[in-house]
Protein backbone atom coordinates (compact mmCIF):
# COMPACT_ATOMS: atom_id res chain seq x y z
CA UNK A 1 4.15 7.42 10.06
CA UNK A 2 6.00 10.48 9.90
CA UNK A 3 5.99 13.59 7.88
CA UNK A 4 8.78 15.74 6.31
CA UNK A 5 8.82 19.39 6.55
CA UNK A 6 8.29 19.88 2.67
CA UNK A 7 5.49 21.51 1.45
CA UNK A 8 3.60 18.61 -0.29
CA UNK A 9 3.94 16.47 3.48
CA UNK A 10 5.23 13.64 1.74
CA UNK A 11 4.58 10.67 3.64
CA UNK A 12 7.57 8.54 5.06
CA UNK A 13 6.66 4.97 6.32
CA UNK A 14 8.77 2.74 8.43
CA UNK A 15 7.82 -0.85 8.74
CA UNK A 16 9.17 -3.20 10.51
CA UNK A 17 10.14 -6.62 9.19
CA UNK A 18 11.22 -9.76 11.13
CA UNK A 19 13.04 -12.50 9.51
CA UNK A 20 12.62 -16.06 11.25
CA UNK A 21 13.84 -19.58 10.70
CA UNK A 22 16.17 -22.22 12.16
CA UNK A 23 19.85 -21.44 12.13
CA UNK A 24 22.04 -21.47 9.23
CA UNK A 25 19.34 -21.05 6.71
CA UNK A 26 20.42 -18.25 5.52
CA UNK A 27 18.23 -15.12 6.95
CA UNK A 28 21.73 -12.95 7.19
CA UNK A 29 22.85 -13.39 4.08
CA UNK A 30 19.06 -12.33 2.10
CA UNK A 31 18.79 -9.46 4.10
CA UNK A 32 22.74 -8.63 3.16
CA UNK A 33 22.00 -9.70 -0.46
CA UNK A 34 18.45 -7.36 -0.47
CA UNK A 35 20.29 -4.19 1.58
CA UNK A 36 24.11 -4.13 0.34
CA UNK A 37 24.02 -6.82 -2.68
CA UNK A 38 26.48 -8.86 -0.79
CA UNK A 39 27.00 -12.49 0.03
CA UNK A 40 29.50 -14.17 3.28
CA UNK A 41 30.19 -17.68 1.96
CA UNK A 42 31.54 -17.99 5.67
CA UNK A 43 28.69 -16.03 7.37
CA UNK A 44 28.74 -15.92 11.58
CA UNK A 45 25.71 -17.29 13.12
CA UNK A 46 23.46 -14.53 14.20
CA UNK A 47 24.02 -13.46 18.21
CA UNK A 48 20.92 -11.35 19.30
CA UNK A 49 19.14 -9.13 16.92
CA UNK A 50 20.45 -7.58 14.03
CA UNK A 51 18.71 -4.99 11.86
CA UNK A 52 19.29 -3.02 8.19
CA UNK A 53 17.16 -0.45 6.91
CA UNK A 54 16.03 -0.43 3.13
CA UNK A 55 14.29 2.59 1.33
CA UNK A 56 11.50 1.83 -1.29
CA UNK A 57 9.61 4.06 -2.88
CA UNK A 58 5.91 2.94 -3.40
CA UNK A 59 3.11 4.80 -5.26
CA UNK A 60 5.29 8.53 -5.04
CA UNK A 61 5.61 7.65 -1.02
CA UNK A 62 9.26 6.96 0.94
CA UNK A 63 9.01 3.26 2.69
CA UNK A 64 11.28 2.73 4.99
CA UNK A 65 11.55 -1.06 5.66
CA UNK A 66 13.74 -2.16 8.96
CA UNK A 67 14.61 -5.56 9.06
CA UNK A 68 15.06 -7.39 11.78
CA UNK A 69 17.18 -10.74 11.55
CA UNK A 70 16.64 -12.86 14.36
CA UNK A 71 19.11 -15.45 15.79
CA UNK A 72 17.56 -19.09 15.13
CA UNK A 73 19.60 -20.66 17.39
CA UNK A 74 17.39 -21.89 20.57
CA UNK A 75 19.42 -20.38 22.98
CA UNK A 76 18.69 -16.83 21.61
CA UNK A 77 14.93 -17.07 21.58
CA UNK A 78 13.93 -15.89 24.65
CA UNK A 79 16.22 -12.62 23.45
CA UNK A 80 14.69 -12.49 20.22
CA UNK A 81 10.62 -13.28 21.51
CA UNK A 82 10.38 -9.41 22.22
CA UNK A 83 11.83 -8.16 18.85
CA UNK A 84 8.50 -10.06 17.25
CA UNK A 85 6.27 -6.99 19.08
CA UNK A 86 5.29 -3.95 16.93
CA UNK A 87 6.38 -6.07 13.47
CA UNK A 88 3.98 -5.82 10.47
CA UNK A 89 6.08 -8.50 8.11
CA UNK A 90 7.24 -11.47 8.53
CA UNK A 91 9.80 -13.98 6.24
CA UNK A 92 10.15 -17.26 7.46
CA UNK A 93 12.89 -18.96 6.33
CA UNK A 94 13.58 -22.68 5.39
CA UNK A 95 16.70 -23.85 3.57
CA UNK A 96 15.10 -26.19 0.31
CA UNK A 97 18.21 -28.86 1.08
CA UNK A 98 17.53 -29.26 4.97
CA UNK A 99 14.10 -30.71 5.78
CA UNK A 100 14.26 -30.47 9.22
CA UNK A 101 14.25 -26.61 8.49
CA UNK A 102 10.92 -27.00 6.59
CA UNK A 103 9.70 -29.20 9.46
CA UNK A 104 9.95 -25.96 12.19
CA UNK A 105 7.51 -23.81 10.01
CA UNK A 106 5.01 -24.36 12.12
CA UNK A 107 7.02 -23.58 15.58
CA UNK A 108 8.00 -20.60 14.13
CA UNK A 109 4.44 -19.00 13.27
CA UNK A 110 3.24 -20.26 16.78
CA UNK A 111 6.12 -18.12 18.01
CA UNK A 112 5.72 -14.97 15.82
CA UNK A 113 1.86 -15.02 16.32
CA UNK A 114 2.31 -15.49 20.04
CA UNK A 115 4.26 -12.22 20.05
CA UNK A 116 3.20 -10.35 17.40
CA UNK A 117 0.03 -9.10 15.67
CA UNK A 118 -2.10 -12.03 13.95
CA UNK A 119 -2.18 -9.90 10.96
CA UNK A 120 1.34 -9.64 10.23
CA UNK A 121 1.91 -10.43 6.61
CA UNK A 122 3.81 -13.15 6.25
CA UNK A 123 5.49 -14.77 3.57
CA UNK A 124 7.62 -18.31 3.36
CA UNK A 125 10.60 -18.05 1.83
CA UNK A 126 12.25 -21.51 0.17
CA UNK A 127 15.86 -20.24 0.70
CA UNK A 128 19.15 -21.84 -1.36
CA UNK A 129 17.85 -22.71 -4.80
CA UNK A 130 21.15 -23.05 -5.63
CA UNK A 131 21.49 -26.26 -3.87
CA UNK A 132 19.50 -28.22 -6.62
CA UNK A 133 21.13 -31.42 -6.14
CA UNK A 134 21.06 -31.50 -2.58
CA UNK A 135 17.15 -30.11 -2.57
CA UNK A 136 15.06 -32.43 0.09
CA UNK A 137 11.53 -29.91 -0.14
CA UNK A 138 10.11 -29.79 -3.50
CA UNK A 139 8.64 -26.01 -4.69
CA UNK A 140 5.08 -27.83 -4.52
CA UNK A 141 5.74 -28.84 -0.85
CA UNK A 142 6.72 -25.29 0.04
CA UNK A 143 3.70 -23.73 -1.77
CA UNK A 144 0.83 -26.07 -0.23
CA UNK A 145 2.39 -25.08 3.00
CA UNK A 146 1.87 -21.52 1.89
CA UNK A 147 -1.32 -21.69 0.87
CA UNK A 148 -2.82 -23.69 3.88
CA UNK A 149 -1.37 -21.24 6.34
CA UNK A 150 -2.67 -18.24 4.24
CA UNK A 151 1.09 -17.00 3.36
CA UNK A 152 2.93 -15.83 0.36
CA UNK A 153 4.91 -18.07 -0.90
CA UNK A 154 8.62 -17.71 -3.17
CA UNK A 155 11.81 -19.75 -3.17
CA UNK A 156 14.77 -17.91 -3.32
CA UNK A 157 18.90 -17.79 -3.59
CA UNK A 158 20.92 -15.37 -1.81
CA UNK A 159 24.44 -16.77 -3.60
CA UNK A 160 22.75 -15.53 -6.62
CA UNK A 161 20.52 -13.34 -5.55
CA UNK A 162 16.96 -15.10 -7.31
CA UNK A 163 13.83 -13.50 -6.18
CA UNK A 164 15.70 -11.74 -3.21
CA UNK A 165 14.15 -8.48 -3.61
CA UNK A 166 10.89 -10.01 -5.21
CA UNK A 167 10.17 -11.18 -1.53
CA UNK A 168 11.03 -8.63 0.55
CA UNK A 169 8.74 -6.08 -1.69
CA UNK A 170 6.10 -8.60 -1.68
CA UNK A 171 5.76 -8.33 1.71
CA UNK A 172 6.37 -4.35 1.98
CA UNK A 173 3.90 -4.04 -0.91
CA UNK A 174 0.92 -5.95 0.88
CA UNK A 175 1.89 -3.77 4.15
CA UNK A 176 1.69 -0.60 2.20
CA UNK A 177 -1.68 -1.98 0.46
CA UNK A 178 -3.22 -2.75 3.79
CA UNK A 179 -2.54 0.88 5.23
CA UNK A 180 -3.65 2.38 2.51
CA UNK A 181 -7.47 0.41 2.68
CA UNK A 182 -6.66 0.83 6.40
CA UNK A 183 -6.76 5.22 5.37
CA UNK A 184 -9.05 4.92 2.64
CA UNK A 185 -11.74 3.67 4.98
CA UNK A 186 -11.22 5.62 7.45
CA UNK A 187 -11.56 8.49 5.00
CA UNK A 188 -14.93 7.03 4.06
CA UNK A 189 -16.03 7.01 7.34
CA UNK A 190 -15.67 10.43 8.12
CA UNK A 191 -17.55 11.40 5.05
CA UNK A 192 -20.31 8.87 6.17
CA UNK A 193 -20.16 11.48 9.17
CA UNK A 194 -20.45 14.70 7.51
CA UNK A 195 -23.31 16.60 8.10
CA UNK A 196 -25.16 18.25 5.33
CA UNK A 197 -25.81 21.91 5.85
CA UNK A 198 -29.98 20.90 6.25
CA UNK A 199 -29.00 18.70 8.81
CA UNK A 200 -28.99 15.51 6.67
CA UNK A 201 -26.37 13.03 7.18
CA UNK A 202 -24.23 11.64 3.91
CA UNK A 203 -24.24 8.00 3.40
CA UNK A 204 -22.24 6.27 1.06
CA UNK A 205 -23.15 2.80 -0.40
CA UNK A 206 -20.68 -0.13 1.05
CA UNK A 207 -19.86 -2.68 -1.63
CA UNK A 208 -21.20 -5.76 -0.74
CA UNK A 209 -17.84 -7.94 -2.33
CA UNK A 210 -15.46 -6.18 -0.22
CA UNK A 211 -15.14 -7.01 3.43
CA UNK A 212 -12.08 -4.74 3.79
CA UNK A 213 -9.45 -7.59 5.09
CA UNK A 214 -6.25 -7.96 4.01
CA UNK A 215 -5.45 -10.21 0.61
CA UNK A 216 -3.60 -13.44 0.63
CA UNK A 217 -2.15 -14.93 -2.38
CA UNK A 218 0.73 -17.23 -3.50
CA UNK A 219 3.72 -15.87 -5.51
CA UNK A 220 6.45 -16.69 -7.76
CA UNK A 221 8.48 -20.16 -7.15
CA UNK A 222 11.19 -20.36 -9.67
């Protein structure tokens, strides 16, 4: 979190953002659709790590999200492993038309909660809608998946750009939401702290139907 130098201290977050998935499903090309509205029919595999960053603005605050796209060739993984560390979102990426790609869900949240924080939020992204007639993982397939592992859960199209930027704020949204319970309770607890000038100690009430975690849910299949 850093601060600028204007008066009001406005409040610039940078978060970063991993996306995951087997090769060729078409990480490069969402996060080129989501950061420069453009789209490589002939799109380079991925070597290494590449990363864009993408200004949102959220509740009157500057979010900065960096996005890291990961190579999903094998190869590249013991490169990529450390890139998972300090990342507070995840998209993992299957292609709808290519079930082997839906299969390796599961390898790839073993590998991004082996190197990264459990609580990373995490959503599954159903990539190439487009490819209706060639579609092998049906939208109900994708979303019991989702909801099982606790994830978000949207298809998307990067040729034509459907629910591209719906998924990425999803997941900077829910970020942003945790931090600011994350602040909000701390806040709290510092006025549970506060001494009264007699000596007394303020309490505050908790509410009993809020156990301060952060909130799955499922979202927006087209």
């Amino acid at each position: 979190m850093a601060y600028n130098g204007e008066e009001d201290q406005t409040q610039d977050y940078l978060f970063k953002i991993v996306l995951i998935g087997d090769s060729a499903v078409g990480k490069s090309n969402l996060l080129a659709r989501f950061a420069r509205d453009e789209f490589y029919l002939n799109s380079k595999s991925t070597i290494g790590v590449e990363f864009q960053t993408q200004k949102m603005h959220i509740d009157g605050k500057e979010v900065k999200a960096q996005i890291w796209d990961t190579a999903g060739q094998e190869r590249f993984r013991a490169v990529t492993s450390a890139y998972y560390r300090g990342a507070v979102g995840a998209l993992v990426v299957y292609d709808i038309s290519r079930r082997q790609t839906f299969d390796s869900i599961g390898r790839w949240l073993n590998e991004l909660h082996t190197h990264s924080d459990m609580n990373v939020v995490t959503i599954l992204v159903g990539n190439k809608t487009d490819l209706k007639d060639a579609r092998e993982v049906s939208t109900d397939e994708g979303q019991a998946l989702a909801e099982a592992q606790g994830l978000f859960f949207m298809e998307t199209s990067a040729l034509d750009s459907s629910n591209v930027t719906a998924a990425f704020q999803t997941v900077v949204k829910e970020i942003y939401d945790i931090l600011s319970r994350k602040v909000f309770q701390s806040q709290e607890h510092k006025l549970k702290e506060a001494s009264l000038g007699n000596g007394r100690t303020v309490i505050l009430e908790e509410d009993p139907n809020d156990d301060g975690g952060p909130r799955k849910a499922v979202c927006c299949s087209t």
